[in-house]
C-alpha atoms as a PDB file:
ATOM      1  CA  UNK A   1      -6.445  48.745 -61.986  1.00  0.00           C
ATOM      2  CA  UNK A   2      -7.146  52.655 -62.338  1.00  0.00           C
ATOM      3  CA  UNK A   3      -7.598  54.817 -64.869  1.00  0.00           C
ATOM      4  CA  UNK A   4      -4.426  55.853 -67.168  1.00  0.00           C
ATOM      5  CA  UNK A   5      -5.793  58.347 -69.367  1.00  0.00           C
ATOM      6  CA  UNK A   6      -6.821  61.922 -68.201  1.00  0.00           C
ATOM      7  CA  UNK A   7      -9.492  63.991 -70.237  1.00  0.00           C
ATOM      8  CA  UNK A   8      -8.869  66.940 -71.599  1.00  0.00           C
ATOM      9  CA  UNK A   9     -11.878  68.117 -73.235  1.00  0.00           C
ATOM     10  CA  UNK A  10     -12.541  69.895 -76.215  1.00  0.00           C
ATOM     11  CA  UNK A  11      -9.463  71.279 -78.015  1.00  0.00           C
ATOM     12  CA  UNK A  12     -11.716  73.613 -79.948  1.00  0.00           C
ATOM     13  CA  UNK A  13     -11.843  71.594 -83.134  1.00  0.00           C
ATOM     14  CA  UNK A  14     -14.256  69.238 -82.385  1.00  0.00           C
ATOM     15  CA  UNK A  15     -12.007  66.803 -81.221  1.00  0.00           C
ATOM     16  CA  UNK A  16     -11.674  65.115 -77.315  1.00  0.00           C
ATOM     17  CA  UNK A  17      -8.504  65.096 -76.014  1.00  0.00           C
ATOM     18  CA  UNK A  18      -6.801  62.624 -73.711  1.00  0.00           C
ATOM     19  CA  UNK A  19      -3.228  62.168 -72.478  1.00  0.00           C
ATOM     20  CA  UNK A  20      -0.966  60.111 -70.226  1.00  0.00           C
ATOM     21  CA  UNK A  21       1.488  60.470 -67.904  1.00  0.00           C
ATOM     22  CA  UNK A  22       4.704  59.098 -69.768  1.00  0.00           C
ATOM     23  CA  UNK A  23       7.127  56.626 -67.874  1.00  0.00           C
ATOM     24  CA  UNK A  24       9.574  57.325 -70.443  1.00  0.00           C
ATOM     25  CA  UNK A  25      10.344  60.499 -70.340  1.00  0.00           C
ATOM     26  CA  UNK A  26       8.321  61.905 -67.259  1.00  0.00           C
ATOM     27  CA  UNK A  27       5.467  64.288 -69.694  1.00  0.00           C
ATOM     28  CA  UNK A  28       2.186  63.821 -70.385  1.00  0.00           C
ATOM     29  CA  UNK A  29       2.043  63.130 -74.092  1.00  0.00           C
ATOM     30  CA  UNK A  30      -2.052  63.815 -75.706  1.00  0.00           C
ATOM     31  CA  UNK A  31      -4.066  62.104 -78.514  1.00  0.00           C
ATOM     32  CA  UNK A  32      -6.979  63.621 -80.395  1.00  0.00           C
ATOM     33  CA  UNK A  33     -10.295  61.504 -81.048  1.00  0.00           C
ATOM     34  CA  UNK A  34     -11.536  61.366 -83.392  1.00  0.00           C
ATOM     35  CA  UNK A  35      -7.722  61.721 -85.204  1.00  0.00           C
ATOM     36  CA  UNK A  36      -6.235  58.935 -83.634  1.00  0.00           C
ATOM     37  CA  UNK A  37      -8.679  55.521 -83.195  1.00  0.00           C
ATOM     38  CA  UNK A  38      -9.253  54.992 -79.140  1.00  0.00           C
ATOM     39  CA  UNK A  39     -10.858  51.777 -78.283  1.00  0.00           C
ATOM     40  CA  UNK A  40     -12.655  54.109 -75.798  1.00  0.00           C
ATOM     41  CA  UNK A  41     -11.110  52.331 -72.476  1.00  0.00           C
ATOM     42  CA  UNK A  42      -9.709  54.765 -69.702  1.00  0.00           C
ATOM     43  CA  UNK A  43      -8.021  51.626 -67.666  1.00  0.00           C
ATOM     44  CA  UNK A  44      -7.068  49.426 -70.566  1.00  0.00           C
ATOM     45  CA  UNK A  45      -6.457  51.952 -73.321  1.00  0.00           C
ATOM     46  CA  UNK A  46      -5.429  50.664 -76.920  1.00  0.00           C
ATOM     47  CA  UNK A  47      -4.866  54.106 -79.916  1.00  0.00           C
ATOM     48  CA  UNK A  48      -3.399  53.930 -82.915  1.00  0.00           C
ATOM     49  CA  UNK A  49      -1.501  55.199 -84.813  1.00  0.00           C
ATOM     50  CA  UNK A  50       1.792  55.482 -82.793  1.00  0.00           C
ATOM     51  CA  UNK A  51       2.551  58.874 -80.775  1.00  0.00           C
ATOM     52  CA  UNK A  52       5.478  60.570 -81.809  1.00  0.00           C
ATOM     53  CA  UNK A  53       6.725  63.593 -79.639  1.00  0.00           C
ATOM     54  CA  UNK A  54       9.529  65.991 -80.145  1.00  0.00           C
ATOM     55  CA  UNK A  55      10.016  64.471 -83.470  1.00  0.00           C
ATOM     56  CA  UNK A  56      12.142  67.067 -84.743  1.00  0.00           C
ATOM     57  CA  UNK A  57      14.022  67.500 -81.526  1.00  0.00           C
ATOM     58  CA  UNK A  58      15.973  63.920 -81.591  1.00  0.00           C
ATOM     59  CA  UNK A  59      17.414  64.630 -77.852  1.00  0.00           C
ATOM     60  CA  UNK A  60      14.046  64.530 -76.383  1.00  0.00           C
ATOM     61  CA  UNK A  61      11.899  62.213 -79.359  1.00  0.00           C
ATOM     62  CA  UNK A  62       9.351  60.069 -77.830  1.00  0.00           C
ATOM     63  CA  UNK A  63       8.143  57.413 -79.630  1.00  0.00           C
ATOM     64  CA  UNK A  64       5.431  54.618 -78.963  1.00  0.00           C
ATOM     65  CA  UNK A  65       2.316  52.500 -79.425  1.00  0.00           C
ATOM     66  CA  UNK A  66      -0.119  51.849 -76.945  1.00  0.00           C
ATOM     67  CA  UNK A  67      -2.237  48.637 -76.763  1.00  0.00           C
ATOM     68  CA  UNK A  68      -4.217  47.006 -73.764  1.00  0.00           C
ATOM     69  CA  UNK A  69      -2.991  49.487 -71.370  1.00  0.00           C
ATOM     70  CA  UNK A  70       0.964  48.804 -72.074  1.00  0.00           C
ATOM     71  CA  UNK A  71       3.030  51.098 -74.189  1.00  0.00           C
ATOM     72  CA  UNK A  72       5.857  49.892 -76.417  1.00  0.00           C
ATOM     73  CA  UNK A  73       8.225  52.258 -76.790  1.00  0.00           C
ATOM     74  CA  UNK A  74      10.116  52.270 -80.431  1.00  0.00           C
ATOM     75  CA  UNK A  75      13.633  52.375 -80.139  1.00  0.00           C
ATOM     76  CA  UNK A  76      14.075  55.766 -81.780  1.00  0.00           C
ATOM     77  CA  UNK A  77      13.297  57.294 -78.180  1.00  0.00           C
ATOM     78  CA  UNK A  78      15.754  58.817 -76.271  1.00  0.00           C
ATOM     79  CA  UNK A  79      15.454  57.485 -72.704  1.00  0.00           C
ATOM     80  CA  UNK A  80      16.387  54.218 -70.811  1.00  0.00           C
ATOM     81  CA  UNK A  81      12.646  53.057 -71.827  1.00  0.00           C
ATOM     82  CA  UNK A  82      13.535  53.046 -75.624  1.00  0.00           C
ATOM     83  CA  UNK A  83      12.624  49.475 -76.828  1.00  0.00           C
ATOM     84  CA  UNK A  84      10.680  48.183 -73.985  1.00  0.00           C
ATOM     85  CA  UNK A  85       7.278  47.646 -73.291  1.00  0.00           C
ATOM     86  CA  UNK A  86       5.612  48.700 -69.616  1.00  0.00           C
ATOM     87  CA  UNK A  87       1.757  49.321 -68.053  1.00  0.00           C
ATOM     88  CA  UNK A  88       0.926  52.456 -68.308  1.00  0.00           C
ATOM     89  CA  UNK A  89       1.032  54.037 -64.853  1.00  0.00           C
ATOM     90  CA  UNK A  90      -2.473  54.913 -62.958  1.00  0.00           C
ATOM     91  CA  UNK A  91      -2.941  58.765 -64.167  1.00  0.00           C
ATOM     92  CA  UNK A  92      -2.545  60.931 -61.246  1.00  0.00           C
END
């Protein structure tokens, strides 16, 4: 298993960023800790609340929950993934 989450660093407000390479929709989509709760894992991640990207672009809206290094994408996304739940891929 390899690591799914890439580290951003700061963002300049005190807050560590991380992302992931979405299978979705092919972007990285980024969290903010201490904003969103991490369970601190970089192989296995779990964050809540949900991510929501592009919300107020509905052609490209991402939506979706990660837990145990799977993400559950809501059906309000707009790819083929919309509704399913996959692994996260190995960040590259």
């Amino acid at each position: 298993m390899g690591v799914k989450l890439h580290d951003y660093g700061d963002n300049g407000k005190g807050q560590r960023l991380y992302g992931f390479n979405c299978p979705g929709c092919g972007y990285d989509h980024a969290f903010e800790v201490p904003r969103w709760n991490w369970n601190g894992s970089m192989d296995t991640p779990t964050f809540s609340p949900s991510l929501m990207c592009n919300k107020s672009i509905p052609t490209s809206q991402c939506h979706s929950f990660v837990k145990d290094g799977k993400i559950a994408f809501q059906p309000d996304c707009w790819h083929s993934l919309a509704g399913k739940t996959v692994q996260l891929p190995d960040y590259e």
